[in-house]
Protein backbone atom coordinates (compact mmCIF):
# COMPACT_ATOMS: atom_id res chain seq x y z
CA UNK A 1 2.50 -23.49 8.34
CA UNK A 2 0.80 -21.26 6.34
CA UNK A 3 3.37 -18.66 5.02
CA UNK A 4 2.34 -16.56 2.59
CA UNK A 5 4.29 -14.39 0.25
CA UNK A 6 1.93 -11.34 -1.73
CA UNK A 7 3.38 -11.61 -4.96
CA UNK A 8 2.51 -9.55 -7.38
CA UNK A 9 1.09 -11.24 -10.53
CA UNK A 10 2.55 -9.04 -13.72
CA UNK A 11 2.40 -11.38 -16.46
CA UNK A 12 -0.54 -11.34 -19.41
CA UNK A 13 -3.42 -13.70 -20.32
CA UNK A 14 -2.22 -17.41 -21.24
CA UNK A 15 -3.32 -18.67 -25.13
CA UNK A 16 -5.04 -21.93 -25.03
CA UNK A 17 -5.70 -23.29 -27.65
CA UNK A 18 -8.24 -26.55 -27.91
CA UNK A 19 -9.76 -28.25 -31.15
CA UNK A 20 -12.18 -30.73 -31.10
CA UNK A 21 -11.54 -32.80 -28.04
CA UNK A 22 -8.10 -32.09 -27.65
CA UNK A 23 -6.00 -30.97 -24.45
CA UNK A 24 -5.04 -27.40 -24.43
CA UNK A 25 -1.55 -26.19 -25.61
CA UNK A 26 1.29 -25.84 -23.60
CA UNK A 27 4.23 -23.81 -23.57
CA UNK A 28 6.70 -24.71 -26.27
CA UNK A 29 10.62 -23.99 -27.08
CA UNK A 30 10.40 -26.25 -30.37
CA UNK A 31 12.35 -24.51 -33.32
CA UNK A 32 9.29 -24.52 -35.96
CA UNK A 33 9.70 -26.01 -39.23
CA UNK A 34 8.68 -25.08 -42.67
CA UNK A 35 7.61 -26.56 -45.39
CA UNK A 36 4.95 -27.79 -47.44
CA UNK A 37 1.41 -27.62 -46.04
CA UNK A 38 0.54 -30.67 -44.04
CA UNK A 39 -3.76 -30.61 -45.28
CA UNK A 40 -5.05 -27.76 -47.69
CA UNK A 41 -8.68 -27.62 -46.93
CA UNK A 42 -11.10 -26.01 -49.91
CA UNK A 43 -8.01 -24.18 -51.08
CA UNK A 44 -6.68 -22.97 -47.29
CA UNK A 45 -3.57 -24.13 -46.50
CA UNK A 46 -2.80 -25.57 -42.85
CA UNK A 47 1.44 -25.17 -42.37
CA UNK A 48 3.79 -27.38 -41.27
CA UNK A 49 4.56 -24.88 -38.72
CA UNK A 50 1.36 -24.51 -36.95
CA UNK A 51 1.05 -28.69 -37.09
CA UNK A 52 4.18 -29.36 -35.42
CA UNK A 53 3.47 -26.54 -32.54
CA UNK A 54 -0.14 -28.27 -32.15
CA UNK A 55 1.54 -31.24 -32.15
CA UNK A 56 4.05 -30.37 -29.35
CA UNK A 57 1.60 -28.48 -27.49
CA UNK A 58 -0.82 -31.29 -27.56
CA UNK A 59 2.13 -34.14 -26.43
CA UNK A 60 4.13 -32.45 -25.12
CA UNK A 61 6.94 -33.49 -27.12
CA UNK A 62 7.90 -32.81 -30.93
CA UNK A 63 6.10 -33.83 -34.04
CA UNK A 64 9.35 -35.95 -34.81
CA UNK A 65 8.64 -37.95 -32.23
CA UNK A 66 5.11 -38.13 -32.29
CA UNK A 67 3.13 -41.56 -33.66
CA UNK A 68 1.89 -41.97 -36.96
CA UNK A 69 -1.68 -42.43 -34.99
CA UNK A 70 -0.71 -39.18 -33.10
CA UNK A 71 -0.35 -37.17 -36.10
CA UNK A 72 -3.33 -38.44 -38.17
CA UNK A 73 -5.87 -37.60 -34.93
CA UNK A 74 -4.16 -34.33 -34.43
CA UNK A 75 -4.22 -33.46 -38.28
CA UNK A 76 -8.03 -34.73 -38.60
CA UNK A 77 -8.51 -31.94 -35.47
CA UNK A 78 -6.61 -29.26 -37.42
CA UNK A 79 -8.50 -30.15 -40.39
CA UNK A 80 -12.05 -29.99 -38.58
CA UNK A 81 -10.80 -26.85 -37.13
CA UNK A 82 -10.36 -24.86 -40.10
CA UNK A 83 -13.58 -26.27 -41.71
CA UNK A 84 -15.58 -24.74 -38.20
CA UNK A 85 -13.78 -21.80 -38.60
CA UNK A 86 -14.15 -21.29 -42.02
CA UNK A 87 -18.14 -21.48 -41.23
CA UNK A 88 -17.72 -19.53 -38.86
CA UNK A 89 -16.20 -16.88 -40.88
CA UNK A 90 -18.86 -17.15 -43.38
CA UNK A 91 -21.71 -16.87 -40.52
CA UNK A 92 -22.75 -13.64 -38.12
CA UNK A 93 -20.82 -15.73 -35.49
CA UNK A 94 -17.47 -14.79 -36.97
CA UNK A 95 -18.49 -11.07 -37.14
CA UNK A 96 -19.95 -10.88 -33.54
CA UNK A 97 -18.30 -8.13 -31.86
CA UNK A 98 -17.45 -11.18 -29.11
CA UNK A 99 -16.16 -12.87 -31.42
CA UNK A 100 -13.91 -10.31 -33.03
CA UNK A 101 -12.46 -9.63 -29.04
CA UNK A 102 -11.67 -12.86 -28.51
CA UNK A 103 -9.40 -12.75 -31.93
CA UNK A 104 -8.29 -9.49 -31.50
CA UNK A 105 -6.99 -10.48 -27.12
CA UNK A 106 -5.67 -13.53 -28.79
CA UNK A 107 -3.69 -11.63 -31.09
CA UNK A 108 -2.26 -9.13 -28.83
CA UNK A 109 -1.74 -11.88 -25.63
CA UNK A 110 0.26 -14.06 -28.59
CA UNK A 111 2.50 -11.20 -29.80
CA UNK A 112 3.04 -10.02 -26.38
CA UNK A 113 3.76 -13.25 -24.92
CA UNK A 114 6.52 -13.51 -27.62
CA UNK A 115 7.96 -9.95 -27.27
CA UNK A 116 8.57 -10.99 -23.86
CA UNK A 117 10.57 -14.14 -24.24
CA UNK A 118 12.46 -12.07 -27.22
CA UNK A 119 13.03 -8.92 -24.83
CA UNK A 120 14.22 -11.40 -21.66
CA UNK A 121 16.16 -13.75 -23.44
CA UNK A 122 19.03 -11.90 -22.89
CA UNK A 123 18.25 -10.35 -19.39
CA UNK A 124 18.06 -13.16 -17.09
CA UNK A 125 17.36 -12.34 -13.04
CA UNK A 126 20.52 -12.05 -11.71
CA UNK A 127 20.88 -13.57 -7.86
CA UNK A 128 21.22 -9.21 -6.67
CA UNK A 129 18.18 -8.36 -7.98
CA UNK A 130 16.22 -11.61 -7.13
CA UNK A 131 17.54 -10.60 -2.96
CA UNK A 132 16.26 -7.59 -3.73
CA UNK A 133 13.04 -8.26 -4.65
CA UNK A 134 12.84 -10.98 -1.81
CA UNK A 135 13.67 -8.04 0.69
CA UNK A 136 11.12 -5.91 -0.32
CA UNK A 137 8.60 -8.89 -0.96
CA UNK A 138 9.50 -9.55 2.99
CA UNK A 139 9.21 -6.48 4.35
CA UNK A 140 5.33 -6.06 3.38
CA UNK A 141 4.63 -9.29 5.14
CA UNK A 142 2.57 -8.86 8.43
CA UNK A 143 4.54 -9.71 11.44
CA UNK A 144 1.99 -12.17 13.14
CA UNK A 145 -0.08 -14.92 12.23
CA UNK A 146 -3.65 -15.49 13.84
CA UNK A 147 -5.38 -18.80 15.10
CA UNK A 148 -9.52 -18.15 15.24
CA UNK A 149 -12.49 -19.42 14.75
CA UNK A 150 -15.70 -17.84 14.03
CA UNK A 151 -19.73 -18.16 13.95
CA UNK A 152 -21.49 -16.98 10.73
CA UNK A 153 -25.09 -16.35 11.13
CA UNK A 154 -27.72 -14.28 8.37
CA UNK A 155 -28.63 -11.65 11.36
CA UNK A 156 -27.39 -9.11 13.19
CA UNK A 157 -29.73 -10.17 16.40
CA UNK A 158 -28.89 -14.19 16.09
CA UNK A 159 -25.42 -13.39 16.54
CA UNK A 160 -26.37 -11.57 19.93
CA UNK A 161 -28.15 -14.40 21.42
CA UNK A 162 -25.24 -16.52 20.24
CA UNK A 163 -22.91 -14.34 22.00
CA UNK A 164 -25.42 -14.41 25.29
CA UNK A 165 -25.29 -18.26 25.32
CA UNK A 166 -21.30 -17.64 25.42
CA UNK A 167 -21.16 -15.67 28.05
CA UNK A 168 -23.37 -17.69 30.14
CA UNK A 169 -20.41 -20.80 29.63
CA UNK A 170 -21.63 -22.37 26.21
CA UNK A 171 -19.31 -23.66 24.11
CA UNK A 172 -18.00 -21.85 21.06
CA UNK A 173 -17.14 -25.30 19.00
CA UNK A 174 -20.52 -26.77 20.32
CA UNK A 175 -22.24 -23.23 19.02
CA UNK A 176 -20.08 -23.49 15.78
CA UNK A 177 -20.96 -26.85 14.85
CA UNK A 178 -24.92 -26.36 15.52
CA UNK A 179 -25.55 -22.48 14.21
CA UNK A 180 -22.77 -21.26 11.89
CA UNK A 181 -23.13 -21.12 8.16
CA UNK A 182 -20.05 -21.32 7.11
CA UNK A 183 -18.05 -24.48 6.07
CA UNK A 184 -15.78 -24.33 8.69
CA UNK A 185 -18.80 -25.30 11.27
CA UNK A 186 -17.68 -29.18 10.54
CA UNK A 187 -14.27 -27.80 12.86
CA UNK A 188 -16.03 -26.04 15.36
CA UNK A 189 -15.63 -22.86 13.25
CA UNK A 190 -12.24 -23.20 13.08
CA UNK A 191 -9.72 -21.02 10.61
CA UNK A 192 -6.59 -22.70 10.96
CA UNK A 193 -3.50 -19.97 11.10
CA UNK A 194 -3.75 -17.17 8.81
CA UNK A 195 -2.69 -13.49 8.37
CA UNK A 196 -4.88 -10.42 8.54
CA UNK A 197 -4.39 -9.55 4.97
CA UNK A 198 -6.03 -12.85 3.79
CA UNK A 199 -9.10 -11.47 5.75
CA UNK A 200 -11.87 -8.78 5.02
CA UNK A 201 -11.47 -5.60 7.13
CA UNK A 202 -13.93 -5.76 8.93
CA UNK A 203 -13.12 -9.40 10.09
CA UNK A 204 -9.14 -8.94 9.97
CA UNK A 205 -9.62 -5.53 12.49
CA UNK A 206 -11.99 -7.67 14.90
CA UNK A 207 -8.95 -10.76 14.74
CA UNK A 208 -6.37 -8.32 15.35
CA UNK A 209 -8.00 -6.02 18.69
CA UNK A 210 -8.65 -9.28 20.36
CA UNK A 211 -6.73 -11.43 23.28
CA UNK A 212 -5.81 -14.55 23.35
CA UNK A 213 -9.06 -16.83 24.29
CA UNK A 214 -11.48 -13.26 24.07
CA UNK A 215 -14.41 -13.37 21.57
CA UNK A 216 -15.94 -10.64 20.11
CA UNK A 217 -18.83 -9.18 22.40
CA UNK A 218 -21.00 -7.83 19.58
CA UNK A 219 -21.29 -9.09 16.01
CA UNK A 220 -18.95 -8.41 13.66
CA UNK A 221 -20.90 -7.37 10.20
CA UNK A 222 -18.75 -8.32 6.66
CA UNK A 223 -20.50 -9.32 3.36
CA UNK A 224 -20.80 -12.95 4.13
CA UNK A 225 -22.73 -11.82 7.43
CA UNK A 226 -22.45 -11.36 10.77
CA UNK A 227 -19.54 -13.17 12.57
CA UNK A 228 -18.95 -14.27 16.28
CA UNK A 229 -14.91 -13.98 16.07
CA UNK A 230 -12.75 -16.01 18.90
CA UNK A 231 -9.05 -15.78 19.06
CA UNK A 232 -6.97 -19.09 19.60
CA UNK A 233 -3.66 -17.59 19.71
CA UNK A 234 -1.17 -15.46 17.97
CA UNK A 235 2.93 -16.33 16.42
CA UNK A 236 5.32 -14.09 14.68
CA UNK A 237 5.09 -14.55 11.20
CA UNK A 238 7.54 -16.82 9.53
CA UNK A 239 8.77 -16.51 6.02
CA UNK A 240 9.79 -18.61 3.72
CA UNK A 241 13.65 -19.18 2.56
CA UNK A 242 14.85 -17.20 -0.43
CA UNK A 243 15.93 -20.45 -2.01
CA UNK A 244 12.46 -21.62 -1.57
CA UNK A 245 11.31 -19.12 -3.64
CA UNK A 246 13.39 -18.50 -6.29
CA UNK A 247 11.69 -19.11 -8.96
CA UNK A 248 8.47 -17.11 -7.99
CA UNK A 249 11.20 -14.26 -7.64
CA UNK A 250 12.72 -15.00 -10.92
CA UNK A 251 9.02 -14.59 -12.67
CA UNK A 252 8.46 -11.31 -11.03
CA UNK A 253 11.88 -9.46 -11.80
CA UNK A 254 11.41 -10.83 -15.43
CA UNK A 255 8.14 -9.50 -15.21
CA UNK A 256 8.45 -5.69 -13.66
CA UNK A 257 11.85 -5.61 -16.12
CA UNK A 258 9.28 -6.50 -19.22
CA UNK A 259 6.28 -4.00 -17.85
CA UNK A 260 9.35 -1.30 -17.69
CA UNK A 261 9.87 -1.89 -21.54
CA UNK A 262 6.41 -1.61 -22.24
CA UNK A 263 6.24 1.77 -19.86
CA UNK A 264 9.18 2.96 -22.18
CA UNK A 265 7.72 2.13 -25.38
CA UNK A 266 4.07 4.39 -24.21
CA UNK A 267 6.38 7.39 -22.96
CA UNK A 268 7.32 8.00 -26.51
CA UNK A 269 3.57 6.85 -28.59
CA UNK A 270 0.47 8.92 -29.12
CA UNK A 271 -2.12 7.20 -26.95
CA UNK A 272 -5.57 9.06 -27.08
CA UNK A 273 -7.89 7.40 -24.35
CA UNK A 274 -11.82 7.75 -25.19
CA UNK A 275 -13.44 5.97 -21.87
């Protein structure tokens, strides 16, 4: 079944970060060590810190624990790192405006991204305000789910003589499979369940004013084409189990409560906007 709950996304852009070859980093809770610097590369010094992070983000497990083989590739990677980047630096690629976004996002999404887990740390979703969010996440839901399937031709006047053939008794899977454009054609043009909102208007309001077995009598115009829409049949919408989405829920209250600190912290700046 195809149930479908429209969260809302709040969280920012995810770091990755990728050297030579390697996989990108993952999230880490590893305590960082200090030290002394693992390489020092024409008088830059690479930290313990940022090797043992690499090396957890890279294995997924920590440096400790890494192989002596593990460390010396991943080192060799830091090491050929800094030597590209300190090219780089040295080149007009390091001072290309791109170039200065990308450091400047990364930057901002690393500091923000740590704000966050400092902020939530102690302000875990608590089981009320998950239900709550649940409830309200339930109540925008549509309350049916459609069965269709559809024709997608390039013109406006194909679709007609498509839809004439229909009418005289021709098959709307036969039609499917021979004329439409789209990938469903293999199926006969069919959709599979799905709700309006998943749709474009044009093709969700079409859907929705049918009956069960009725096509549409004239072509139905979105920006894929023009569509010959049939309806299959209709069911009440079914949503998931609160417990089956808990930890989607637990993201999003984390989320809105972190966006509400940042909406606190631009009541009080001065923020002059020049678009």
């Amino acid at each position: 079944m195809n149930n479908k709950l429209l969260w809302a996304g709040a969280a920012g852009l995810v770091v990755l970060l990728t050297v030579s070859g390697c996989e990108k980093l993952k999230s880490t809770s590893a305590t960082p060590t200090t030290g002394a610097p693992v390489a020092v590369v024409n008088g830059k010094s690479i930290s313990r810190n940022t090797f043992d992070y690499y090396v957890q983000g890279v294995t997924g497990k920590p440096a400790s624990e890494a192989t002596d083989e593990q460390k010396a590739q991943l080192l060799d990677n830091l090491i050929r790192g800094e030597l590209i980047a300190a090219q780089a630096e040295k080149s007009e690629v390091g001072q290309a405006p791109e170039t200065q976004a990308v450091l400047e996002l990364t930057r901002l999404n690393a500091l923000q991204q740590a704000a966050s887990a400092a902020y939530l740390k102690d302000r875990k979703p608590t089981d009320e305000e998950m239900k709550a969010e649940y409830d309200q996440q339930i109540a925008s839901l549509p309350a049916s789910e459609y069965h269709a399937r559809h024709i997608l031709v390039a013109n406006e006047d194909f679709a007609k003589k498509l839809i004439e053939q229909l009418d005289k008794g021709a098959r709307f899977e036969d039609l499917a499979k021979k004329e439409s454009m789209d990938p469903s054609k293999a199926n006969g043009g069919d959709l599979g369940w799905f709700t309006p909102d998943r749709m474009v208007p044009a093709f969700a309001a079409a859907v929705t004013g049918l009956t069960k077995g009725a096509y549409t009598k004239t072509p139905v115009q979105t920006q894929y084409g023009w569509h010959i829409i049939r309806l299959e049949e209709t069911r009440a919408m079914t949503p998931p189990s609160l417990d089956s989405v808990k930890d989607r829920l637990s993201q999003i209250v984390a989320a809105k409560k972190f966006k509400a600190y940042a909406d606190e912290l631009a009541k009080t700046a001065h923020i002059e906007k020049k678009l």
